[in-house]
PDB file of N, CA and C in Angstrom:
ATOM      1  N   UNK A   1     139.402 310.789 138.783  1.00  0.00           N
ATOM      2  CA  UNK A   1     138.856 311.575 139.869  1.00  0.00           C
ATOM      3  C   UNK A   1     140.011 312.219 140.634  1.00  0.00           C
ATOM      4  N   UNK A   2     140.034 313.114 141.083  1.00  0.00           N
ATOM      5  CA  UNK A   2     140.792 314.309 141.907  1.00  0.00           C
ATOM      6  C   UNK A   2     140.914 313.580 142.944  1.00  0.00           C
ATOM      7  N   UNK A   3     142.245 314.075 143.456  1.00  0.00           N
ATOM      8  CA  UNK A   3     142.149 313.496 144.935  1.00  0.00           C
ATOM      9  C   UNK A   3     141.562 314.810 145.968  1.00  0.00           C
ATOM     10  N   UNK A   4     141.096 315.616 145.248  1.00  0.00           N
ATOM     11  CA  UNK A   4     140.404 316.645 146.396  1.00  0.00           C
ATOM     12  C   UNK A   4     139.118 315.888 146.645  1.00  0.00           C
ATOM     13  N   UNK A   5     138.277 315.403 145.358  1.00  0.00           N
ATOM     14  CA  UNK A   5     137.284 315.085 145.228  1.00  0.00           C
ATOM     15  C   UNK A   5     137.194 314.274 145.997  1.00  0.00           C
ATOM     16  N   UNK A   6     138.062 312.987 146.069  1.00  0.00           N
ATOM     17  CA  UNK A   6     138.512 311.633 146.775  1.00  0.00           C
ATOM     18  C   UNK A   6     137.874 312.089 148.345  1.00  0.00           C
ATOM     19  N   UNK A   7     139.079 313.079 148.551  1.00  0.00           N
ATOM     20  CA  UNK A   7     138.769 313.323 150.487  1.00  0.00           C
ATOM     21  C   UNK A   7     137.535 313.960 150.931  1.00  0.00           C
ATOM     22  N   UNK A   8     136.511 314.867 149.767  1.00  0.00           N
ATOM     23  CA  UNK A   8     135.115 315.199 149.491  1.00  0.00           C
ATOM     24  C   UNK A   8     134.688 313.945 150.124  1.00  0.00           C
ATOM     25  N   UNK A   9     134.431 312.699 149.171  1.00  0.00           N
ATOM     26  CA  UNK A   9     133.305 311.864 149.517  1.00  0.00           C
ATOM     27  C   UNK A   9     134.126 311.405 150.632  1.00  0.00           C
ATOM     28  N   UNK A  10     134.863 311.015 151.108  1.00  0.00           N
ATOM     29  CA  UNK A  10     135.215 309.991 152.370  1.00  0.00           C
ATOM     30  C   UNK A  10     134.895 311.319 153.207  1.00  0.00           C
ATOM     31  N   UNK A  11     135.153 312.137 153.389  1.00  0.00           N
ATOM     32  CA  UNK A  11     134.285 313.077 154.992  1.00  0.00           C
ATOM     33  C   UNK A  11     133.042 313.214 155.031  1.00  0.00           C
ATOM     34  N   UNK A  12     132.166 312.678 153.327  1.00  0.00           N
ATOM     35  CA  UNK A  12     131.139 312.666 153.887  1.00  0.00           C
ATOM     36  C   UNK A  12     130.385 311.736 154.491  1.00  0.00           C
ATOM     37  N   UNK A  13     131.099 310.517 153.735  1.00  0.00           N
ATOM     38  CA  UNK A  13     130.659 309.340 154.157  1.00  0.00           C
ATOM     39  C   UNK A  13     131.076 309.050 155.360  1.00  0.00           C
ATOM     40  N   UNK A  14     132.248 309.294 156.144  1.00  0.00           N
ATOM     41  CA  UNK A  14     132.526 309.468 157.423  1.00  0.00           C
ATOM     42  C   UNK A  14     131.712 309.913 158.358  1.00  0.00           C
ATOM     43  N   UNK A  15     131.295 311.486 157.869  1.00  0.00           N
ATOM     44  CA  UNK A  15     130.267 311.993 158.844  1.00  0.00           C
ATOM     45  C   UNK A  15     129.048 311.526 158.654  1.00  0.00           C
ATOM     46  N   UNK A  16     128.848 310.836 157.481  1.00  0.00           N
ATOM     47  CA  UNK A  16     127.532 310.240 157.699  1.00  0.00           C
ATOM     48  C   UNK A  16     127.154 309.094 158.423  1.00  0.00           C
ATOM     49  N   UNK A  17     128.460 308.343 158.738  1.00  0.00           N
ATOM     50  CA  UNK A  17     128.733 306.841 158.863  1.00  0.00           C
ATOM     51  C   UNK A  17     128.534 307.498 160.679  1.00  0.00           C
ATOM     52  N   UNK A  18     129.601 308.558 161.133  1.00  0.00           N
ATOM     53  CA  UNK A  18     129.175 308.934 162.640  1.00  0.00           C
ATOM     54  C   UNK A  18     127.957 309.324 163.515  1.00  0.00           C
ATOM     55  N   UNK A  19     127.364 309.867 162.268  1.00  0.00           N
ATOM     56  CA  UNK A  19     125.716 310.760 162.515  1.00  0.00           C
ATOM     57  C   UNK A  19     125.162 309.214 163.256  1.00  0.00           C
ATOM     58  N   UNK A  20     125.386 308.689 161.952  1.00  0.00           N
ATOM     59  CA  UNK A  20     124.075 307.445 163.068  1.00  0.00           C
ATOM     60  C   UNK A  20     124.658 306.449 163.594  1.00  0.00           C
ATOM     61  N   UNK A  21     126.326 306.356 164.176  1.00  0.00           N
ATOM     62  CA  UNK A  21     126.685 305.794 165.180  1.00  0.00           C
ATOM     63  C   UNK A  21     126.023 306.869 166.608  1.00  0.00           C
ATOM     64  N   UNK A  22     125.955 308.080 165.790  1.00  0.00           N
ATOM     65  CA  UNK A  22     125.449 309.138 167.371  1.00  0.00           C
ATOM     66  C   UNK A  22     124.203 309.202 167.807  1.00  0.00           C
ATOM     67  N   UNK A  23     123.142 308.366 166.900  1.00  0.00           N
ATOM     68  CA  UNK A  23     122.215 308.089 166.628  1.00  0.00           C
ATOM     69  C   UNK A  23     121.702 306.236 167.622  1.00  0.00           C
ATOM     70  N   UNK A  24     122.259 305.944 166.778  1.00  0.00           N
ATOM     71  CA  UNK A  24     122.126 304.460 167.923  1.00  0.00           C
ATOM     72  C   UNK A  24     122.897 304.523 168.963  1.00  0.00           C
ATOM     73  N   UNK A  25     123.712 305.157 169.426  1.00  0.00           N
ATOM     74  CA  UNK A  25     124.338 305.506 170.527  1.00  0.00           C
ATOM     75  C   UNK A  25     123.092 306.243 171.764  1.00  0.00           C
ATOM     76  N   UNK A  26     122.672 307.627 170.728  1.00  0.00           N
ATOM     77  CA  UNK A  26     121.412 307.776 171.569  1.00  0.00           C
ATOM     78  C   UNK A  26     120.371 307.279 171.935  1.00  0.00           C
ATOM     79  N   UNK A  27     119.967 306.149 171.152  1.00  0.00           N
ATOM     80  CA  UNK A  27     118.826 305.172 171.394  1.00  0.00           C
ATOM     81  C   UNK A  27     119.298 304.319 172.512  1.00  0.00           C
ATOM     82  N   UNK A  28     120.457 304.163 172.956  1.00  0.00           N
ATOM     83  CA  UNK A  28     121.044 303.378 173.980  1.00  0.00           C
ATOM     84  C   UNK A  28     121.117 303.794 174.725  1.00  0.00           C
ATOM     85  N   UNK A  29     121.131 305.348 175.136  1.00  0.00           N
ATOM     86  CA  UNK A  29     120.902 306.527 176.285  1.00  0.00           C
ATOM     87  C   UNK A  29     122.532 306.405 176.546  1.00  0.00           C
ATOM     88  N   UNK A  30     123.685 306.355 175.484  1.00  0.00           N
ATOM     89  CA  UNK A  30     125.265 306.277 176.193  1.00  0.00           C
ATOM     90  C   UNK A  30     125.333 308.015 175.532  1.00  0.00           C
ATOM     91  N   UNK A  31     124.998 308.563 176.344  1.00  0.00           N
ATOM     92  CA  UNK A  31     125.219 310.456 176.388  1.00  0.00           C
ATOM     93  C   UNK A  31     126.514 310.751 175.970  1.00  0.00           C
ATOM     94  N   UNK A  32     127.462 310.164 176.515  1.00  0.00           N
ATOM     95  CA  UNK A  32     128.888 310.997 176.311  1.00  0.00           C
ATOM     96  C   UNK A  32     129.311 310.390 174.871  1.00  0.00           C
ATOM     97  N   UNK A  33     129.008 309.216 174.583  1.00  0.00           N
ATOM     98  CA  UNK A  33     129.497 308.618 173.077  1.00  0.00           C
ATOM     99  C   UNK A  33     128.529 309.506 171.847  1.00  0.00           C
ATOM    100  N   UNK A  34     127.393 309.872 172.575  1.00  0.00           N
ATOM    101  CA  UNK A  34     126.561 310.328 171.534  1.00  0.00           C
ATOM    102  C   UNK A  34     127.370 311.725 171.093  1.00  0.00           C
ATOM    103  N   UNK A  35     127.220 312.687 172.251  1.00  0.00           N
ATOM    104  CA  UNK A  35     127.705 314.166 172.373  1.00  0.00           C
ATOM    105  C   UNK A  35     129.555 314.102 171.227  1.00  0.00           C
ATOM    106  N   UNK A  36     130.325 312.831 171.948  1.00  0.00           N
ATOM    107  CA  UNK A  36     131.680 312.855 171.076  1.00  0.00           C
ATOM    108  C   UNK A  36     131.455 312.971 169.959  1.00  0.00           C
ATOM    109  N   UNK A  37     130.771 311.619 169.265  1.00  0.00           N
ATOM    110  CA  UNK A  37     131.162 311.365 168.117  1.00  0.00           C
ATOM    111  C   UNK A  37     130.061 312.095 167.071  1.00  0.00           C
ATOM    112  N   UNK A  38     128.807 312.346 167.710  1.00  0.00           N
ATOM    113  CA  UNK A  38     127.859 313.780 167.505  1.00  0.00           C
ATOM    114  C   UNK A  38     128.788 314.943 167.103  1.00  0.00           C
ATOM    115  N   UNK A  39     129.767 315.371 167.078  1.00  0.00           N
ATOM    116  CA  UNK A  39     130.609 316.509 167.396  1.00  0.00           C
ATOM    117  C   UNK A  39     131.531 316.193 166.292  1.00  0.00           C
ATOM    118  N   UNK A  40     132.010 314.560 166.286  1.00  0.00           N
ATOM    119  CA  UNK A  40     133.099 314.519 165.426  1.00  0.00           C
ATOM    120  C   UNK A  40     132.788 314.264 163.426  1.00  0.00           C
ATOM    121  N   UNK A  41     131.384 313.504 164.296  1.00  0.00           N
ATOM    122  CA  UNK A  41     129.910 313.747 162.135  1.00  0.00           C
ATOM    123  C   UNK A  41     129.913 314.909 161.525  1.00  0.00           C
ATOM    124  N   UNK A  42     129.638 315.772 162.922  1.00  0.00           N
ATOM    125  CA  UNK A  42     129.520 317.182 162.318  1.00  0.00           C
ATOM    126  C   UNK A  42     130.932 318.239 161.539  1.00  0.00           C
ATOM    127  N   UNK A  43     131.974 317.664 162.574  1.00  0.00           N
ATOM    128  CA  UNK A  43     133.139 318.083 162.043  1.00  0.00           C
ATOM    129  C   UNK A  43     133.366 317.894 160.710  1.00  0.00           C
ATOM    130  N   UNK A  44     133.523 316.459 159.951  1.00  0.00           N
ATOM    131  CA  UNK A  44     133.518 315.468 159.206  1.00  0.00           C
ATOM    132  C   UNK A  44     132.523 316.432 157.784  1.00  0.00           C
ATOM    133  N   UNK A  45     131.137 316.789 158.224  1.00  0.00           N
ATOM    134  CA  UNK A  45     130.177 317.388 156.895  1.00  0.00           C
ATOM    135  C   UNK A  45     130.355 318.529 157.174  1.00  0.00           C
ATOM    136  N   UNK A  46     131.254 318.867 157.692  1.00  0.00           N
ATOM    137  CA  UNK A  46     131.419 320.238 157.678  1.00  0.00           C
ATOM    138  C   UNK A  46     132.795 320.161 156.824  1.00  0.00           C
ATOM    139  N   UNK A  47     133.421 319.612 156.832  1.00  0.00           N
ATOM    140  CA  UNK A  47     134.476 319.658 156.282  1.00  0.00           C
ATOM    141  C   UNK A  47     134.399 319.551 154.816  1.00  0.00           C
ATOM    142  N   UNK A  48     133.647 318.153 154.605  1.00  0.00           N
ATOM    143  CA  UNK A  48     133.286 318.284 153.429  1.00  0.00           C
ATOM    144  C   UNK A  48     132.163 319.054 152.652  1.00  0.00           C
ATOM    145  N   UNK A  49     131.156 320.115 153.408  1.00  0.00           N
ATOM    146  CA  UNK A  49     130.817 320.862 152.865  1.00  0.00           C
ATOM    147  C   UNK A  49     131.760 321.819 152.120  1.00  0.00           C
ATOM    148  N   UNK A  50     132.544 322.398 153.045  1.00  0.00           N
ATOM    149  CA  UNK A  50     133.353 323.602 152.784  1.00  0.00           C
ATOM    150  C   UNK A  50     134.283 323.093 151.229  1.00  0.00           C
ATOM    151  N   UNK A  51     134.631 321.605 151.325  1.00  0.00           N
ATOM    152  CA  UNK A  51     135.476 321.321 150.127  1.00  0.00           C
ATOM    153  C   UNK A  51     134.742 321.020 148.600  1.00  0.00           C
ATOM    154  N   UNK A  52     133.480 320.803 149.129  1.00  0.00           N
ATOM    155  CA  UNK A  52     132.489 320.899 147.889  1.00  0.00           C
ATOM    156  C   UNK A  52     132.173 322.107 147.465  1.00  0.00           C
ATOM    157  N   UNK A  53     132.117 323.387 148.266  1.00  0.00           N
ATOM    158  CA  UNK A  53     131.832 324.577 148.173  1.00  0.00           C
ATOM    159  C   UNK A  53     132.910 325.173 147.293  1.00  0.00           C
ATOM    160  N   UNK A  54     134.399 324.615 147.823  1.00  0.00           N
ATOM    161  CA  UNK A  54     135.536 325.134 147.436  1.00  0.00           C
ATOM    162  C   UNK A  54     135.939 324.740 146.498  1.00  0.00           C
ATOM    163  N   UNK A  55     135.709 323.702 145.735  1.00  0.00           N
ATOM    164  CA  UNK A  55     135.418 322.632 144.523  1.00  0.00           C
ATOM    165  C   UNK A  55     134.605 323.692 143.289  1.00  0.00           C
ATOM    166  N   UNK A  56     133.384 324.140 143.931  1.00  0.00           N
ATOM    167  CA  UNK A  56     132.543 324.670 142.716  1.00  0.00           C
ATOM    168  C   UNK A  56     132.806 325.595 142.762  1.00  0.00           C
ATOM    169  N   UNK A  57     133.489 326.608 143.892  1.00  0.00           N
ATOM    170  CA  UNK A  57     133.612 328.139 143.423  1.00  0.00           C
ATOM    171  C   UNK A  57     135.304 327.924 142.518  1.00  0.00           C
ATOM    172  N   UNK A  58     136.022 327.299 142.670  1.00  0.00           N
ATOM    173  CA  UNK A  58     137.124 326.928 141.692  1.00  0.00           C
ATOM    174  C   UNK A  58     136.834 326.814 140.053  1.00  0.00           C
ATOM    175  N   UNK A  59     135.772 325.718 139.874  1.00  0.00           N
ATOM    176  CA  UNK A  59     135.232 325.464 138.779  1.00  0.00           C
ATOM    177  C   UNK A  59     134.274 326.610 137.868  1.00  0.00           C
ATOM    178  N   UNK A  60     134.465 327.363 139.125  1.00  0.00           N
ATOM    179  CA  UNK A  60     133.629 328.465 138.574  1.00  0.00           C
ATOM    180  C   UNK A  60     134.211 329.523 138.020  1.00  0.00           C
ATOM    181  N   UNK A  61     135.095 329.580 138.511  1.00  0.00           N
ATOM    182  CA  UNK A  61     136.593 330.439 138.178  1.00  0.00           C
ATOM    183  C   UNK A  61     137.085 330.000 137.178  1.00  0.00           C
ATOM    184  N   UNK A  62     137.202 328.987 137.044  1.00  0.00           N
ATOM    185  CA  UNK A  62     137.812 328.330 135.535  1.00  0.00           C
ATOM    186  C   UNK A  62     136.428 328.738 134.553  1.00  0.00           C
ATOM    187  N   UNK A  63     135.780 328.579 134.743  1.00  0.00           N
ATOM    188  CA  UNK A  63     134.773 328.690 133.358  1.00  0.00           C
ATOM    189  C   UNK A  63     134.568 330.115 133.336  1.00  0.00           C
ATOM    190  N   UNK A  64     134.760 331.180 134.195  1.00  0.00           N
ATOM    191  CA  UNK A  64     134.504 332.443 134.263  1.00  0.00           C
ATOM    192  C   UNK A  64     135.732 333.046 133.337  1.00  0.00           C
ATOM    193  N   UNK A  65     137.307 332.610 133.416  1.00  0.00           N
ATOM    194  CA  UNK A  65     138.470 332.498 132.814  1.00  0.00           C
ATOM    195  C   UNK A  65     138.436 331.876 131.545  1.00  0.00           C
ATOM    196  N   UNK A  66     137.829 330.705 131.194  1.00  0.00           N
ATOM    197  CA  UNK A  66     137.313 330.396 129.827  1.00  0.00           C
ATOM    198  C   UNK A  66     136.678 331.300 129.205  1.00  0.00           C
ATOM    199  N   UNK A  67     135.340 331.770 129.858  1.00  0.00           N
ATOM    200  CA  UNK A  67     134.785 332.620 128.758  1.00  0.00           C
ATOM    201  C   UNK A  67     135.287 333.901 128.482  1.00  0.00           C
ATOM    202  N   UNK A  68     136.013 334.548 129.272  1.00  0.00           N
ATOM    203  CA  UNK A  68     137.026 335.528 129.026  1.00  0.00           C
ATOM    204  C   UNK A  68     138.030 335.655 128.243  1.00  0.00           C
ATOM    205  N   UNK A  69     138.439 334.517 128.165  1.00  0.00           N
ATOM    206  CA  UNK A  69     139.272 334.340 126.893  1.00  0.00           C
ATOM    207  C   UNK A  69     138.832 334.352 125.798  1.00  0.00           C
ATOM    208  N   UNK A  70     137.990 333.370 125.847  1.00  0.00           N
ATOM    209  CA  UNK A  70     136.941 333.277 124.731  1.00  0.00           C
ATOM    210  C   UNK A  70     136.328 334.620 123.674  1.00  0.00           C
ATOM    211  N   UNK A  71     135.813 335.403 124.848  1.00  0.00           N
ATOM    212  CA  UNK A  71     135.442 337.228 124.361  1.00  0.00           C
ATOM    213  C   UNK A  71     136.836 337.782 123.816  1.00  0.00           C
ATOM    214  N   UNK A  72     137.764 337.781 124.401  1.00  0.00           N
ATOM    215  CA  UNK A  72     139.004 338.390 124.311  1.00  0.00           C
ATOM    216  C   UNK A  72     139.219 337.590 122.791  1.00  0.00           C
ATOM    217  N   UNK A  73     139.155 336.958 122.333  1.00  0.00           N
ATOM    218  CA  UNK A  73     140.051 336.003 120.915  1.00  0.00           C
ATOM    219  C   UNK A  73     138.655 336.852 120.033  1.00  0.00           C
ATOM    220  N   UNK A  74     137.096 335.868 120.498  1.00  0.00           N
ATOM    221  CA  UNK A  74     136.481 336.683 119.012  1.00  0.00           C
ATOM    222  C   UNK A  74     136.510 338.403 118.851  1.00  0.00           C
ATOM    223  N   UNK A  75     136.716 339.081 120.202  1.00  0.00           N
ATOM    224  CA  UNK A  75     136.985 340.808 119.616  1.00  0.00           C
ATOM    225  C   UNK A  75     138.491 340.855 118.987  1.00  0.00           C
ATOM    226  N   UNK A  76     139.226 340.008 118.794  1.00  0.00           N
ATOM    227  CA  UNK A  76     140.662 340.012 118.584  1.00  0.00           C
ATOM    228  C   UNK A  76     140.472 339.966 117.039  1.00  0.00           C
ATOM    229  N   UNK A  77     139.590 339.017 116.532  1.00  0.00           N
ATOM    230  CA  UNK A  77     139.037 338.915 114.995  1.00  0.00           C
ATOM    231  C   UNK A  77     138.549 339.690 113.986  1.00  0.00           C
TER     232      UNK A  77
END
C-alpha cells in the first residue's frame, strides 16, 4: 500500500473518529468543543476527500497513458 493511500485512510478515519466526538459533545450541550473539533472532522474529510480524488484522477492518467501507448505500438505494426 502507498503511503499516499496510508494518509487517505487515517484522515478519514480521523475525521470520522471527530464527527462523533462533535456529536456526543453536542448531546452534552459543550458548544465550543462541538463547533472546534466540528471544524477540525471536517478539515480531516476534506482532506481526505481531495487525496482520494487526487489518487483516481492520477490513476486515470496512467491508464489514459497506457492505452496510448498501446494504440501507438499496434498502428506501429
Amino acid at each position: 500500500m502507498s503511503a499516499e493511500r496510508t494518509v487517505i485512510r487515517w484522515s478519514l478515519w480521523i475525521g470520522v473518529g471527530l464527527i462523533v466526538v462533535a456529536l456526543i459533545a453536542r448531546a452534552l450541550d459543550l458548544i465550543p468543543v462541538t463547533v472546534i473539533v466540528g471544524l477540525l472532522g471536517l478539515l480531516a474529510l476534506g482532506f481526505a476527500g481531495y487525496g482520494a480524488l487526487d489518487e483516481a484522477a492520477s490513476r486515470a492518467s496512467l491508464r489514459r497513458r497506457a492505452d496510448r501507448v498501446k494504440r501507438e505500438r499496434e498502428q506501429g505494426r
